[in-house]
C-alpha atoms as a PDB file:
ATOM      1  CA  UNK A   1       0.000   0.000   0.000  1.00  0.00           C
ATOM      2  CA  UNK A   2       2.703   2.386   1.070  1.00  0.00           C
ATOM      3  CA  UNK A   3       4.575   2.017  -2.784  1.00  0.00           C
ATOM      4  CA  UNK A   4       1.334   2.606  -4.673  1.00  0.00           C
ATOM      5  CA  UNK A   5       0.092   5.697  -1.875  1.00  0.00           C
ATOM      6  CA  UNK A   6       3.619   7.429  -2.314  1.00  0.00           C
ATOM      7  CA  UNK A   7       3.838   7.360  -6.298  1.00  0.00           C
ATOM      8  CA  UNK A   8       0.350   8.725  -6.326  1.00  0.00           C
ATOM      9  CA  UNK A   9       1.764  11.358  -3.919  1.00  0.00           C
ATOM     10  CA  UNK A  10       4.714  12.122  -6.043  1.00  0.00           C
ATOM     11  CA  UNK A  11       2.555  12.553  -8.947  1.00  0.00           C
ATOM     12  CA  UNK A  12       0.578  15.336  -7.317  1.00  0.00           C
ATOM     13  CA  UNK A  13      -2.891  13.442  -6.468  1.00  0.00           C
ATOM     14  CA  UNK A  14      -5.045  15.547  -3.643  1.00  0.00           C
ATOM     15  CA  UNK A  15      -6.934  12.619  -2.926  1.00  0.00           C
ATOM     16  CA  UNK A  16      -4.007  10.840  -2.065  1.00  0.00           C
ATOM     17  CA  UNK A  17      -2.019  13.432  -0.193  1.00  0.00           C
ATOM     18  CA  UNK A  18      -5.032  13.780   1.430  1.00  0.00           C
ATOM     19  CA  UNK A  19      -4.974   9.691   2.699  1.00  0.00           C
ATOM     20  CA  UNK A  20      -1.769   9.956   3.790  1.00  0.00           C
ATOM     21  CA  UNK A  21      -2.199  13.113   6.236  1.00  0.00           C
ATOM     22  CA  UNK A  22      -4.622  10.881   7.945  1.00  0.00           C
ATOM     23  CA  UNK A  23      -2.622   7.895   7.564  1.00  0.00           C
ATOM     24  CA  UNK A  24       0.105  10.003   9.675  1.00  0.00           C
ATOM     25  CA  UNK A  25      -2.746  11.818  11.707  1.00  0.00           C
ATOM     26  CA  UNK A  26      -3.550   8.073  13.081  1.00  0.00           C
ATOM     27  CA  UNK A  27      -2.552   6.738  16.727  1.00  0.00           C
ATOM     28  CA  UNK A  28      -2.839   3.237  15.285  1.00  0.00           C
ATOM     29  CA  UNK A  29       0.316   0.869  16.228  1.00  0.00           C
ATOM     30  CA  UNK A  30      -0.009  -0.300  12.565  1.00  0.00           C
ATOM     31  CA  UNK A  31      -0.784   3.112  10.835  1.00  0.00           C
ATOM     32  CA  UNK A  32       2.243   4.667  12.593  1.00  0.00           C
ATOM     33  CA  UNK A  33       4.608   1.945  10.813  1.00  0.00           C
ATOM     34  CA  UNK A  34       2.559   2.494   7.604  1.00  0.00           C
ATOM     35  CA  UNK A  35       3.342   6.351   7.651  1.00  0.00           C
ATOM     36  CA  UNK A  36       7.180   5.960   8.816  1.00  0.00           C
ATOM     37  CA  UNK A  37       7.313   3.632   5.698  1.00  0.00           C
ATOM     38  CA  UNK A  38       5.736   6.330   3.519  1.00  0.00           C
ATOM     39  CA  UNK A  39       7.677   8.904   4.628  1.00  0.00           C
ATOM     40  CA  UNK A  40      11.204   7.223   3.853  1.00  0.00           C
ATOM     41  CA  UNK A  41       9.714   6.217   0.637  1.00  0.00           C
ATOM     42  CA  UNK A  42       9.107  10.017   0.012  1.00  0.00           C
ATOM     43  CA  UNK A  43      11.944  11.267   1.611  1.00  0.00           C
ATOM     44  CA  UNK A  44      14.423  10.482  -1.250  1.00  0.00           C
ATOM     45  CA  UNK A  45      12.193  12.899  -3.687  1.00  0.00           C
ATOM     46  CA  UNK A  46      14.143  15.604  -2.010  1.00  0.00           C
ATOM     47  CA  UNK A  47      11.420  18.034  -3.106  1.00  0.00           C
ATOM     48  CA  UNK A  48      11.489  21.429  -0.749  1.00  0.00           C
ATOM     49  CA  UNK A  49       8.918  23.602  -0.404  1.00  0.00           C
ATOM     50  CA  UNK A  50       9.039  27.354   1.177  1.00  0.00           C
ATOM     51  CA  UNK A  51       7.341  26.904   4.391  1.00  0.00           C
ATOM     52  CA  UNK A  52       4.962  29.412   5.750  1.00  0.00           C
ATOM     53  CA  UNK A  53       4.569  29.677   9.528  1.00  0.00           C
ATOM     54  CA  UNK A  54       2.121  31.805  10.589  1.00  0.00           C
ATOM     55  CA  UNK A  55      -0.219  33.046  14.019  1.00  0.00           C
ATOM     56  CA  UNK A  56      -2.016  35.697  14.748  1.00  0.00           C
ATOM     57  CA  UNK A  57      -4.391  36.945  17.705  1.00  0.00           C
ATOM     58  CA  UNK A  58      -8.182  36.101  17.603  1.00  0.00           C
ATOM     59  CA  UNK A  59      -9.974  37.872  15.051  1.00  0.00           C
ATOM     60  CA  UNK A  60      -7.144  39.383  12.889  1.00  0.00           C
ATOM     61  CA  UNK A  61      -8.687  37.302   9.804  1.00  0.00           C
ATOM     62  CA  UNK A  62      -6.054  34.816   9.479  1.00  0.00           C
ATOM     63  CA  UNK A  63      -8.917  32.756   7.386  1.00  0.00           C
ATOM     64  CA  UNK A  64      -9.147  35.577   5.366  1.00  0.00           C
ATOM     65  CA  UNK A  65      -6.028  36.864   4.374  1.00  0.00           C
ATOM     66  CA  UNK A  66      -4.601  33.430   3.876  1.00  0.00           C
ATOM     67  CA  UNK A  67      -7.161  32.382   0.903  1.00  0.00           C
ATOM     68  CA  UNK A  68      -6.758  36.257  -0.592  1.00  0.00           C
ATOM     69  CA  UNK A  69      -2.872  35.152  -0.234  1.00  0.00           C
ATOM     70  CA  UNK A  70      -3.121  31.503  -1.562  1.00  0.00           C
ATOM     71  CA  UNK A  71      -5.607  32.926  -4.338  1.00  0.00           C
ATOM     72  CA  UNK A  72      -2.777  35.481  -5.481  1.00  0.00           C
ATOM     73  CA  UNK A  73      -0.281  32.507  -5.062  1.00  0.00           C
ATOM     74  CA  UNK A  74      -2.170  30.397  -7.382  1.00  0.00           C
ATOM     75  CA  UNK A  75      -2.819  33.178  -9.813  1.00  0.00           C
ATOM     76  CA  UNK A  76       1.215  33.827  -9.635  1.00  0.00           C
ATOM     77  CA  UNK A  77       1.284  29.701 -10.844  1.00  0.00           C
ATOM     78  CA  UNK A  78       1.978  28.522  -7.553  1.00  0.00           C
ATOM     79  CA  UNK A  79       1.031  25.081  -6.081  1.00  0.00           C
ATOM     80  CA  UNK A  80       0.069  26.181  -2.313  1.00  0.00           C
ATOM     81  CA  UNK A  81      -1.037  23.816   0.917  1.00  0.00           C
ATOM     82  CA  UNK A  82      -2.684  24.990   3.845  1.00  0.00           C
ATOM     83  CA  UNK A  83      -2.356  23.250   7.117  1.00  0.00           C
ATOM     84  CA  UNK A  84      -4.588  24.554   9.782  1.00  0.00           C
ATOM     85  CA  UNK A  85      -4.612  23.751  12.979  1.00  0.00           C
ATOM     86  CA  UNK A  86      -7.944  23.681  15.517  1.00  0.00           C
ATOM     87  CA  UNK A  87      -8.310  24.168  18.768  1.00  0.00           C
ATOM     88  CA  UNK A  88      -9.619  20.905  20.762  1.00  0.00           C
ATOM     89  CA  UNK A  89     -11.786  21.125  23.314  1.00  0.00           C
ATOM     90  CA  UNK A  90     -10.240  20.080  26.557  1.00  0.00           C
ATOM     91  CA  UNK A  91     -13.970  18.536  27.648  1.00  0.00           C
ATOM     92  CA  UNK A  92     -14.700  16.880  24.066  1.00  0.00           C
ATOM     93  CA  UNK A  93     -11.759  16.452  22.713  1.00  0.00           C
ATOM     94  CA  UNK A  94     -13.789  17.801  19.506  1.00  0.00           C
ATOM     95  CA  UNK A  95     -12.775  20.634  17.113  1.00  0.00           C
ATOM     96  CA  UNK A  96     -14.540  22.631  14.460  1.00  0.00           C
ATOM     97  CA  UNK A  97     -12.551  22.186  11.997  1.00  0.00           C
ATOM     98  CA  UNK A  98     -13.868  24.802   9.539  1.00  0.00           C
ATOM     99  CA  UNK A  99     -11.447  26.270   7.678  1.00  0.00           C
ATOM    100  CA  UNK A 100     -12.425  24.905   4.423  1.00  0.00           C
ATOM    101  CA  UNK A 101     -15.893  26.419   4.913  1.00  0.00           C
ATOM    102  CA  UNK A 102     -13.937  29.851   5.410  1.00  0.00           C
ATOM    103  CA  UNK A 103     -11.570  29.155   2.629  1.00  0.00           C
ATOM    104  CA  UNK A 104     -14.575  28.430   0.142  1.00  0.00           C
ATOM    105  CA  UNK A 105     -12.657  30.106  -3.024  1.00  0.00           C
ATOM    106  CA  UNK A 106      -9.073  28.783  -1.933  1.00  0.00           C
ATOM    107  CA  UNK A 107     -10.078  25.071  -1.005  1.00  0.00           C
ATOM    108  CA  UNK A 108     -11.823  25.092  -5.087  1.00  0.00           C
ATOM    109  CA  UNK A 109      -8.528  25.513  -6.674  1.00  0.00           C
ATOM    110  CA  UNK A 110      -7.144  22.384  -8.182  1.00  0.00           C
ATOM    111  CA  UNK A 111      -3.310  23.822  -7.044  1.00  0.00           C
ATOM    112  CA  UNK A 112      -4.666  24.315  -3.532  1.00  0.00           C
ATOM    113  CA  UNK A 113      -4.675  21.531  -0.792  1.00  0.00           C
ATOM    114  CA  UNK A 114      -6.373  22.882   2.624  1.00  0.00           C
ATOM    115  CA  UNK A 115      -6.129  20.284   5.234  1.00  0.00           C
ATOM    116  CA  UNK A 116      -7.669  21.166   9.184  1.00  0.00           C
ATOM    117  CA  UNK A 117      -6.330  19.227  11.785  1.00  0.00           C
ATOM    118  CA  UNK A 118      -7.572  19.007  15.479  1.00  0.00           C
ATOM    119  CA  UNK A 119      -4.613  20.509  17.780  1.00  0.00           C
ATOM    120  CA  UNK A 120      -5.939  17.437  20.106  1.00  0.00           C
ATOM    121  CA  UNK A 121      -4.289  19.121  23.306  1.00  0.00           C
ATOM    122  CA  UNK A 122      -0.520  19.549  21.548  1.00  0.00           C
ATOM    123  CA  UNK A 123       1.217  22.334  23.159  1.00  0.00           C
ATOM    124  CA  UNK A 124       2.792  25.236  20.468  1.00  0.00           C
ATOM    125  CA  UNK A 125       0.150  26.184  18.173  1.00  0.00           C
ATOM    126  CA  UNK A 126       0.380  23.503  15.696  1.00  0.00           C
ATOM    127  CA  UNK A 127      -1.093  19.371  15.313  1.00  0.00           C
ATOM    128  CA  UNK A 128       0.971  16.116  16.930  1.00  0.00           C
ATOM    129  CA  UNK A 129       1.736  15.264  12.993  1.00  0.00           C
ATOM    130  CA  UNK A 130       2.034  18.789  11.407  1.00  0.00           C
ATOM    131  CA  UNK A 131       5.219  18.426  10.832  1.00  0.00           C
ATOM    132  CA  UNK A 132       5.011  14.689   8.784  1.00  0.00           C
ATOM    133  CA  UNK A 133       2.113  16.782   6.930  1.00  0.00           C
ATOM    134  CA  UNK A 134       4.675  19.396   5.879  1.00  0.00           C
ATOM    135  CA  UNK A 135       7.057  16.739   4.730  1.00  0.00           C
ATOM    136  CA  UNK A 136       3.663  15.143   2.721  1.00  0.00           C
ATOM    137  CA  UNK A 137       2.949  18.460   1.272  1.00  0.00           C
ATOM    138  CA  UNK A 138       6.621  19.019   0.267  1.00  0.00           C
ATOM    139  CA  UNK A 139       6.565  15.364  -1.436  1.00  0.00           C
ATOM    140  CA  UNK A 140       3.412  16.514  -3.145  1.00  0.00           C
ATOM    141  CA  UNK A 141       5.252  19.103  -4.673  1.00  0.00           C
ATOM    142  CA  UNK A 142       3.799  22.112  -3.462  1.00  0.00           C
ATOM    143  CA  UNK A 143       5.668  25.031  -4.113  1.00  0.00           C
ATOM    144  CA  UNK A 144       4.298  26.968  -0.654  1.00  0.00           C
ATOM    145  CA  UNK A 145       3.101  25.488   2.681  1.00  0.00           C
ATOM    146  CA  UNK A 146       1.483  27.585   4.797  1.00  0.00           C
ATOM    147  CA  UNK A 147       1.550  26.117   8.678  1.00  0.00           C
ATOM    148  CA  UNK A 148      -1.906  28.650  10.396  1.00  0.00           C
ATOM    149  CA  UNK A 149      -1.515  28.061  14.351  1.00  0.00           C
ATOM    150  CA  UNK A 150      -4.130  27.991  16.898  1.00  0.00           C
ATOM    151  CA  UNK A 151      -3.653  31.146  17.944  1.00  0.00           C
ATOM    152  CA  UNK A 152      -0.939  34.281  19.579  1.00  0.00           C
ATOM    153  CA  UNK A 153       0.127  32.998  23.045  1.00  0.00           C
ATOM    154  CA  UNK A 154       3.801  31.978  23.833  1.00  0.00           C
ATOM    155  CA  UNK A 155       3.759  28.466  23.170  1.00  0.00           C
ATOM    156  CA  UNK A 156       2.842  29.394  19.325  1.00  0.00           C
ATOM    157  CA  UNK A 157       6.826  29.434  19.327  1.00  0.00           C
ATOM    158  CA  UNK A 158       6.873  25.713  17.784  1.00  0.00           C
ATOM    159  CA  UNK A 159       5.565  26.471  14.472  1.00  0.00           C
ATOM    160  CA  UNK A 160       9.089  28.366  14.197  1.00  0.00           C
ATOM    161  CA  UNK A 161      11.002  24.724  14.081  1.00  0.00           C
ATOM    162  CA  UNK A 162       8.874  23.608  10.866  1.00  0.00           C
ATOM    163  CA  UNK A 163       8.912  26.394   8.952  1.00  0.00           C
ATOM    164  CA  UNK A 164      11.419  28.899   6.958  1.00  0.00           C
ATOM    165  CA  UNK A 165       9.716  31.906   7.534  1.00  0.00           C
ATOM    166  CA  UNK A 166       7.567  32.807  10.336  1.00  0.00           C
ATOM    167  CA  UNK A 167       4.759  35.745   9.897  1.00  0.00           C
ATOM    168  CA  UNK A 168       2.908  37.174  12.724  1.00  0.00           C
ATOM    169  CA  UNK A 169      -0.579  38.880  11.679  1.00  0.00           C
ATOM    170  CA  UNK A 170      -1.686  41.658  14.067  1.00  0.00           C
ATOM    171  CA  UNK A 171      -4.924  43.970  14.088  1.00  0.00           C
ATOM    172  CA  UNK A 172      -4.751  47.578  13.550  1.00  0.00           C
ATOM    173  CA  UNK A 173      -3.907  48.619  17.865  1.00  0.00           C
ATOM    174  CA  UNK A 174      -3.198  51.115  20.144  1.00  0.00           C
ATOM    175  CA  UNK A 175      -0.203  51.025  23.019  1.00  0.00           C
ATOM    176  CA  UNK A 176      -1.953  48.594  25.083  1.00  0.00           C
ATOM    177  CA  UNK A 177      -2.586  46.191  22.572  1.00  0.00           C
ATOM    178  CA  UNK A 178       0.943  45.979  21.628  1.00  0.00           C
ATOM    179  CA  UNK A 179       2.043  45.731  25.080  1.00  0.00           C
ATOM    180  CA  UNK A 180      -0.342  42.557  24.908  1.00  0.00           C
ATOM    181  CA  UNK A 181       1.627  40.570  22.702  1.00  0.00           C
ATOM    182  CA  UNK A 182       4.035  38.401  23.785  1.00  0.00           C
ATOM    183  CA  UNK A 183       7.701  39.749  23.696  1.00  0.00           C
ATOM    184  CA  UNK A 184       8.664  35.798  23.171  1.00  0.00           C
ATOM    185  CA  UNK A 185       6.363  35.246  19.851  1.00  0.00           C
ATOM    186  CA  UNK A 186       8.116  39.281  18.540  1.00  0.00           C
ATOM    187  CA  UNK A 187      11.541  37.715  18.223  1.00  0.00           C
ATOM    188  CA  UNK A 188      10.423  34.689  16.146  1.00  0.00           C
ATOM    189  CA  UNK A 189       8.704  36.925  13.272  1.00  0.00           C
ATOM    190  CA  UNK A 190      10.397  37.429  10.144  1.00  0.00           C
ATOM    191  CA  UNK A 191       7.441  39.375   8.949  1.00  0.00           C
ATOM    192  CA  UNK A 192       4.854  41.820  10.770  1.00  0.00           C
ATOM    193  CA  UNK A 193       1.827  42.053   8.890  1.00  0.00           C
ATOM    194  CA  UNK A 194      -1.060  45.010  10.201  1.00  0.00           C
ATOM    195  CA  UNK A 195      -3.840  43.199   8.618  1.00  0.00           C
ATOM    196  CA  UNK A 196      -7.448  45.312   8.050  1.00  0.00           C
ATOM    197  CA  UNK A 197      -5.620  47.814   7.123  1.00  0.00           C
ATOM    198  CA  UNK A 198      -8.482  49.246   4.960  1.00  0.00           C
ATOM    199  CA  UNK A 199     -12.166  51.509   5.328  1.00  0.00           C
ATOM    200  CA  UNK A 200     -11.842  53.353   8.737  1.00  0.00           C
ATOM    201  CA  UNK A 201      -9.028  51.584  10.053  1.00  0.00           C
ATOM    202  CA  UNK A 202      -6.365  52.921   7.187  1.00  0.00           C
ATOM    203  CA  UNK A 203      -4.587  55.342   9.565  1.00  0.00           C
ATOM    204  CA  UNK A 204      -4.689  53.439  12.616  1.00  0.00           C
ATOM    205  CA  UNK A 205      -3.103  50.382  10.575  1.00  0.00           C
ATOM    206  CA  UNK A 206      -0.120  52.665   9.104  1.00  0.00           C
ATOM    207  CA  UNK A 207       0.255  53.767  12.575  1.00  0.00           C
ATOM    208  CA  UNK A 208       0.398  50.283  14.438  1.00  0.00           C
ATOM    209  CA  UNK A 209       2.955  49.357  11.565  1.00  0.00           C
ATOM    210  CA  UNK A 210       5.007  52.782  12.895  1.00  0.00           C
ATOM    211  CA  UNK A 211       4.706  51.968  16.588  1.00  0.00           C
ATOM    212  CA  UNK A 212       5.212  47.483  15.741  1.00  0.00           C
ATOM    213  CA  UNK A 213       8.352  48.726  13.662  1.00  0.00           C
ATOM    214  CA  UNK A 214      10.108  50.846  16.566  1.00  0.00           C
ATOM    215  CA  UNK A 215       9.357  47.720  18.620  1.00  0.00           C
ATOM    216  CA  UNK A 216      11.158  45.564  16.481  1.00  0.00           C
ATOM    217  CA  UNK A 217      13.759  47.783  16.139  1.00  0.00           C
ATOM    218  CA  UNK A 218      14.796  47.289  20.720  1.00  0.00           C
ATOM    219  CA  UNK A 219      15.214  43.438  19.665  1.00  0.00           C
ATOM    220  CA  UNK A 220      18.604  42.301  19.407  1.00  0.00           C
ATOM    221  CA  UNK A 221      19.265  41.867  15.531  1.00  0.00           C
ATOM    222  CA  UNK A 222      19.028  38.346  14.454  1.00  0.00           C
ATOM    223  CA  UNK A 223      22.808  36.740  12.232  1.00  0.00           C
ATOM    224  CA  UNK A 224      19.999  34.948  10.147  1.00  0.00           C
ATOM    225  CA  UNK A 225      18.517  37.999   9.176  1.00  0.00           C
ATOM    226  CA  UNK A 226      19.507  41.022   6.263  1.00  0.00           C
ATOM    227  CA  UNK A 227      19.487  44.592   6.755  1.00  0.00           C
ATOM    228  CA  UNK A 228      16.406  45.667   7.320  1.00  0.00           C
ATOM    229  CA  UNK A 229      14.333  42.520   8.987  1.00  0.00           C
ATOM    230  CA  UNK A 230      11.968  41.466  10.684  1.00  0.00           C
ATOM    231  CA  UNK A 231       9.836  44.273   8.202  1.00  0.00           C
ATOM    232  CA  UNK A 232       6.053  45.309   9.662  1.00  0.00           C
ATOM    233  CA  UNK A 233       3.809  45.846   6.419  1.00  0.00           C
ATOM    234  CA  UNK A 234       0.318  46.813   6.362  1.00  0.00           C
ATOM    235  CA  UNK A 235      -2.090  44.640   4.239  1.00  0.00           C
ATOM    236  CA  UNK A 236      -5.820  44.563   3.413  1.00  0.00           C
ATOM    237  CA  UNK A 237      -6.946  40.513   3.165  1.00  0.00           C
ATOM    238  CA  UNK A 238     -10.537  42.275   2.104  1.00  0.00           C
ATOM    239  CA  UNK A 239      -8.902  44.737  -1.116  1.00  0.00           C
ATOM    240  CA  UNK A 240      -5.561  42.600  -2.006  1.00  0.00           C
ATOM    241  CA  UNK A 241      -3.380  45.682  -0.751  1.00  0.00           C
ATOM    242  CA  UNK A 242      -0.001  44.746   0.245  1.00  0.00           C
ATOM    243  CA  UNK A 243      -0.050  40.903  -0.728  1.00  0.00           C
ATOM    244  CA  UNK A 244       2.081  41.319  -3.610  1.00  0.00           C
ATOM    245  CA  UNK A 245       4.426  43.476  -1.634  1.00  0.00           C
ATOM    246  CA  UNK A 246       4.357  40.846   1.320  1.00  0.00           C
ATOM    247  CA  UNK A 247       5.338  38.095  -1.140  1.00  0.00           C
ATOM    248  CA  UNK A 248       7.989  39.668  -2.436  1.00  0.00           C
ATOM    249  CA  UNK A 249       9.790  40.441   1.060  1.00  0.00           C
ATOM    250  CA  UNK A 250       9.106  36.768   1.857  1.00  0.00           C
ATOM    251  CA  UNK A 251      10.830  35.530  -1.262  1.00  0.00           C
ATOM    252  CA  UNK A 252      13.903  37.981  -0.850  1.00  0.00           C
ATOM    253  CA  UNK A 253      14.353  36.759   2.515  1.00  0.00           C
ATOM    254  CA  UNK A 254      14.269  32.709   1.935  1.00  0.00           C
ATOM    255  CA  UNK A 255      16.566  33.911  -0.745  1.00  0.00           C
ATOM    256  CA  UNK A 256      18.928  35.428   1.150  1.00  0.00           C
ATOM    257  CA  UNK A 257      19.191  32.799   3.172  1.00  0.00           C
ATOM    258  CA  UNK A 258      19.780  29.902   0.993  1.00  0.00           C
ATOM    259  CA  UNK A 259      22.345  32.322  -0.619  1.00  0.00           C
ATOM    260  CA  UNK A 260      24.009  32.647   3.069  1.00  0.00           C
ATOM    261  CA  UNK A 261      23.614  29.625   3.855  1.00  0.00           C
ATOM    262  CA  UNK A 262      20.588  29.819   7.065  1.00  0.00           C
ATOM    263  CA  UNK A 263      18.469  27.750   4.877  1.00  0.00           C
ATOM    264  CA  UNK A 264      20.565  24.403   5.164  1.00  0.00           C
ATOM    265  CA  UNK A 265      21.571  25.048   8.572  1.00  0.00           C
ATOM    266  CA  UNK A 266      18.496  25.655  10.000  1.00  0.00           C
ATOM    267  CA  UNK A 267      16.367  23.018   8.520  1.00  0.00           C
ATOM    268  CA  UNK A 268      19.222  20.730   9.596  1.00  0.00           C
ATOM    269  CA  UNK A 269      18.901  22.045  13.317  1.00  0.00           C
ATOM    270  CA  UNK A 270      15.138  21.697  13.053  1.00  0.00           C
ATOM    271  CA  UNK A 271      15.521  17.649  12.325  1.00  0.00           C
ATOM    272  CA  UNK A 272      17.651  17.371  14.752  1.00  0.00           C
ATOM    273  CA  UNK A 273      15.051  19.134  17.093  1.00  0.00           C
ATOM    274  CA  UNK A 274      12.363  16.791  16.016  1.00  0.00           C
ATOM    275  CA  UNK A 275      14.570  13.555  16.420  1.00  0.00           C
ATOM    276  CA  UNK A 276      14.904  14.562  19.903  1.00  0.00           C
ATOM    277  CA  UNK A 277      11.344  15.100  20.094  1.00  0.00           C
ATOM    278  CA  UNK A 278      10.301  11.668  18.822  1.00  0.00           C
ATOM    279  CA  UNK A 279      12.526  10.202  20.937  1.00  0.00           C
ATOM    280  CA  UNK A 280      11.282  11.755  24.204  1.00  0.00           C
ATOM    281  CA  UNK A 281       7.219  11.309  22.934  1.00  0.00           C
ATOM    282  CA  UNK A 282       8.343   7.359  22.352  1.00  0.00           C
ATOM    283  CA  UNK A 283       9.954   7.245  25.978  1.00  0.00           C
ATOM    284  CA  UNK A 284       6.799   8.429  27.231  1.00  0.00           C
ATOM    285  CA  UNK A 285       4.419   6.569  25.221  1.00  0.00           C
ATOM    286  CA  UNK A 286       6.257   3.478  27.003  1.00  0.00           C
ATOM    287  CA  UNK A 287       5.864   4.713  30.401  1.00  0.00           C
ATOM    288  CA  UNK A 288       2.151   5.012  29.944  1.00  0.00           C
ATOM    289  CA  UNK A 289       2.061   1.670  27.802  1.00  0.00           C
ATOM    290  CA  UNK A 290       4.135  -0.134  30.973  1.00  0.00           C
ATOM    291  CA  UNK A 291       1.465  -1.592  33.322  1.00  0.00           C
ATOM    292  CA  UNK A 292       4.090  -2.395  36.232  1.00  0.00           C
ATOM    293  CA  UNK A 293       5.159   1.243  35.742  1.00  0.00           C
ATOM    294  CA  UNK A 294       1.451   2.182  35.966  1.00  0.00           C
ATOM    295  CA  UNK A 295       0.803   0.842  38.722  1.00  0.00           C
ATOM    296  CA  UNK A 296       4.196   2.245  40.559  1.00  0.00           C
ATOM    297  CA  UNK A 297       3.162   5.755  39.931  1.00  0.00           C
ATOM    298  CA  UNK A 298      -0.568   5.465  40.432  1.00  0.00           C
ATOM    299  CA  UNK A 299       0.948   4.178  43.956  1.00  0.00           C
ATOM    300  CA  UNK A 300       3.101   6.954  44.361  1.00  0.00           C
ATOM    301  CA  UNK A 301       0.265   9.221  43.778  1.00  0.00           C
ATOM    302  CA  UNK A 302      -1.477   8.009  46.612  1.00  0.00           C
ATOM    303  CA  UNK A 303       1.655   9.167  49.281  1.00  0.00           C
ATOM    304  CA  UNK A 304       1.862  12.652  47.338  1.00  0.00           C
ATOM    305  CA  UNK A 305      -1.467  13.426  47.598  1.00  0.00           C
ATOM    306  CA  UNK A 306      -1.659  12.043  51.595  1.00  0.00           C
ATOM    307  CA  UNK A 307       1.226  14.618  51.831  1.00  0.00           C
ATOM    308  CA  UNK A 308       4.298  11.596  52.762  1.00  0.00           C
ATOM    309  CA  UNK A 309       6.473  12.757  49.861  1.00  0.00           C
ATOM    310  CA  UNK A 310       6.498  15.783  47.627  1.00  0.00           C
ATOM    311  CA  UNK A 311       5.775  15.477  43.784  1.00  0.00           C
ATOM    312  CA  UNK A 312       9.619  15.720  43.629  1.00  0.00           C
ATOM    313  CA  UNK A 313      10.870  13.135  45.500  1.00  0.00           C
ATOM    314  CA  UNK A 314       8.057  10.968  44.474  1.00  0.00           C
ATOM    315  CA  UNK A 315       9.238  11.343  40.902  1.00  0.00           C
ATOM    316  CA  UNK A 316      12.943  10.722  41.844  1.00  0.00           C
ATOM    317  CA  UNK A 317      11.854   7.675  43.259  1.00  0.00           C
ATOM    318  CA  UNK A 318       9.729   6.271  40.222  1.00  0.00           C
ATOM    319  CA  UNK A 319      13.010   7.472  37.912  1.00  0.00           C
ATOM    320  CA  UNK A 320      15.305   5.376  40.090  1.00  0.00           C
ATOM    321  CA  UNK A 321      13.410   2.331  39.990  1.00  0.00           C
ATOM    322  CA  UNK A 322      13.798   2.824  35.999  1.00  0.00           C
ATOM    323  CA  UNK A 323      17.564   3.037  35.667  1.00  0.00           C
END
C-alpha cells in the first residue's frame, strides 16, 4: 500500500495526499509503521517547499487573508497547501474544523490543498503530525506550505522549528494592545503584517505598523537575518493591498538565506530538534504503555497526595526504579 500511496503522492494526487495526512494523523500501532514507511519512501524525492509559519491573535482574519494570499499565489502559478490547525476542546476532545468552509474560493482551486487538523491538546500552536504533513505536502510538490496556528500565546513558538519563515498577523492597535503581545512570539517573526488595514481603520493600521516597527527595532538583531528585517507591512486581506508586496519580502528573505547559507543550517537544526522530540514522545508513550510502571506511579500518587512525599521526590523515586 505504502509504494502505490507514495507514487500517487509524487505525482501530485489531492486525494491521495489527502490519505496519507490521515494515515500520519492516526494513533494506530499499525498506521504509525505504515506512515514511517511512507515517509522514507518520500523522503528520497528531495522536493522542498518554502514553508509558511504563521499566528495571529483572535480575530485578525487569518482565514481571510490566507485564501486572498493563496488565491494570489495560485494566480502567480503557484502550487500552495494549507495546514490549519484547531483548537480541541479540553472537555470533548472535539474541534470545528472549519477552515475549508472559510476558505470556500481557496479550497476550489485544483493547485490548492487545505487540510484542518484538530490541535488534540498539543502544546505550540500547531497538530501532533504537522510536521510529517509538511514533509507530505513538500513530497506533493507544493511550491508553498502555509503552517496557520491555533492562535498568539507563547507556546505558538513551535511552528518556528517547521517552517522557513515565520509571519505574525496583528490587528490595527493602540499602546496597550501591543504591550499585549508576547515579547517571546516578537523575536520569532520574520514578517509583521497590520492586517485590516483598509475603510476606517487605514490610519490606525499605518500607525500600528510605525509603533510594531520601533518595537522591532529594541530586539537584538538576528545573524539569520539582512538589513532591514523582521519588516512590519500593512495589508488589506478584504482589497488585495499589500499581498504582492508581502510576497515579495518573503521571497527575498528565503533567498537570502539559501544564498548565506541559514536555509541548510536551520532546517538541519530543526531535524535534529524533532529527532529529539520523537525520541522523548516514544519514551513516554512506554511509560504510559508499561502496566508495572502504571501501577508504581498510580501508587506513588497516593503518598503525594496524603502529603508523605512531595511530587519531587516521588518522581525521583519512580526514575530510580527505571535506571
Amino acid at each position: 500500500m505504502s509504494e502505490e500511496l507514495a507514487e500517487r503522492i509524487a505525482a501530485g494526487d489531492r486525494r491521495a495526499l489527502a490519505r496519507a495526512v490521515t494515515l500520519v494523523e492516526s494513533t494506530r500501532p499499525d498506521h504509525q509503521a505504515s506512515a514511517a514507511d511512507l515517509l522514507e519512501r518520500l523522503r528520497g524525492l528531495n522536493r522542498q517547499a518554502l514553508r509558511i509559519g504563521l499566528s495571529g491573535t483572535p480575530g485578525v482574519g487569518k482565514s481571510t487573508f490566507i485564501e486572498a494570499f493563496g488565491m494570489a499565489l495560485v494566480q502567480a502559478g503557484l502550487r500552495v497547501a494549507v495546514l490549519a490547525v484547531d483548537p480541541s476542546s479540553a472537555r470533548s476532545g472535539g474541534s470545528i474544523l472549519g477552515d475549508k468552509t472559510r476558505m470556500d474560493l481557496l479550497s476550489r482551486q485544483s493547485a490548492a490543498f487545505i487540510r484542518p487538523s484538530p490541535s488534540s491538546a498539543a502544546l505550540g500552536g500547531v497538530a501532533r503530525r504537522t510536521r510529517e504533513a509538511v514533509a507530505l505536502c513538500e513530497a506533493a510538490n507544493f511550491d508553498v506550505v502555509l503552517i496557520e496556528t491555533v492562535g498568539v500565546g507563547q507556546s505558538e513558538t513551535m511552528v518556528a522549528q517547521m517552517c522557513d519563515l515565520f509571519v505574525l498577523l496583528l490587528a490595527p492597535a493602540g499602546g496597550d494592545e501591543l504591550q499585549g503581545v508576547k515579547r517571546g512570539i516578537m523575536e520569532m517573526a520574520d514578517l509583521i503584517l497590520i492586517n485590516k488595514a483598509d475603510g476606517d481603520l487605514k490610519a490606525t493600521a499605518t500607525r500600528t505598523v510605525a509603533d510594531y516597527a520601533g518595537a522591532l527595532r529594541l530586539l537584538r538583531k538576528r545573524p539569520q537575518d539582512p538589513e532591514g528585517f523582521p519588516k512590519t507591512l500593512a495589508v488589506s486581506a478584504v482589497e488585495g493591498t499589500g499581498l504582492e508586496q508581502a510576497w515579495d519580502e518573503m521571497q527575498a528573505l528565503a533567498e537570502w538565506r539559501r544564498d548565506n547559507g541559514f536555509w541548510d543550517h536551520t532546517r538541519a537544526e530543526q531535524a535534529g530538534h524533532w529527532f529529539e522530540y520523537e525520541v522523548r514522545e516514544g519514551l513516554l508513550a512506554r511509560l504510559r504503555d508499561d502496566a508495572d510502571i502504571q501501577k508504581a506511579m498510580a501508587k506513588m500518587a497516593k503518598t503525594v497526595a496524603s502529603g508523605e512525599l512531595t511530587p519531587t521526590a516521588a518522581a525521583r523515586h519512580i526514575l530510580d526504579q527505571l535506571s
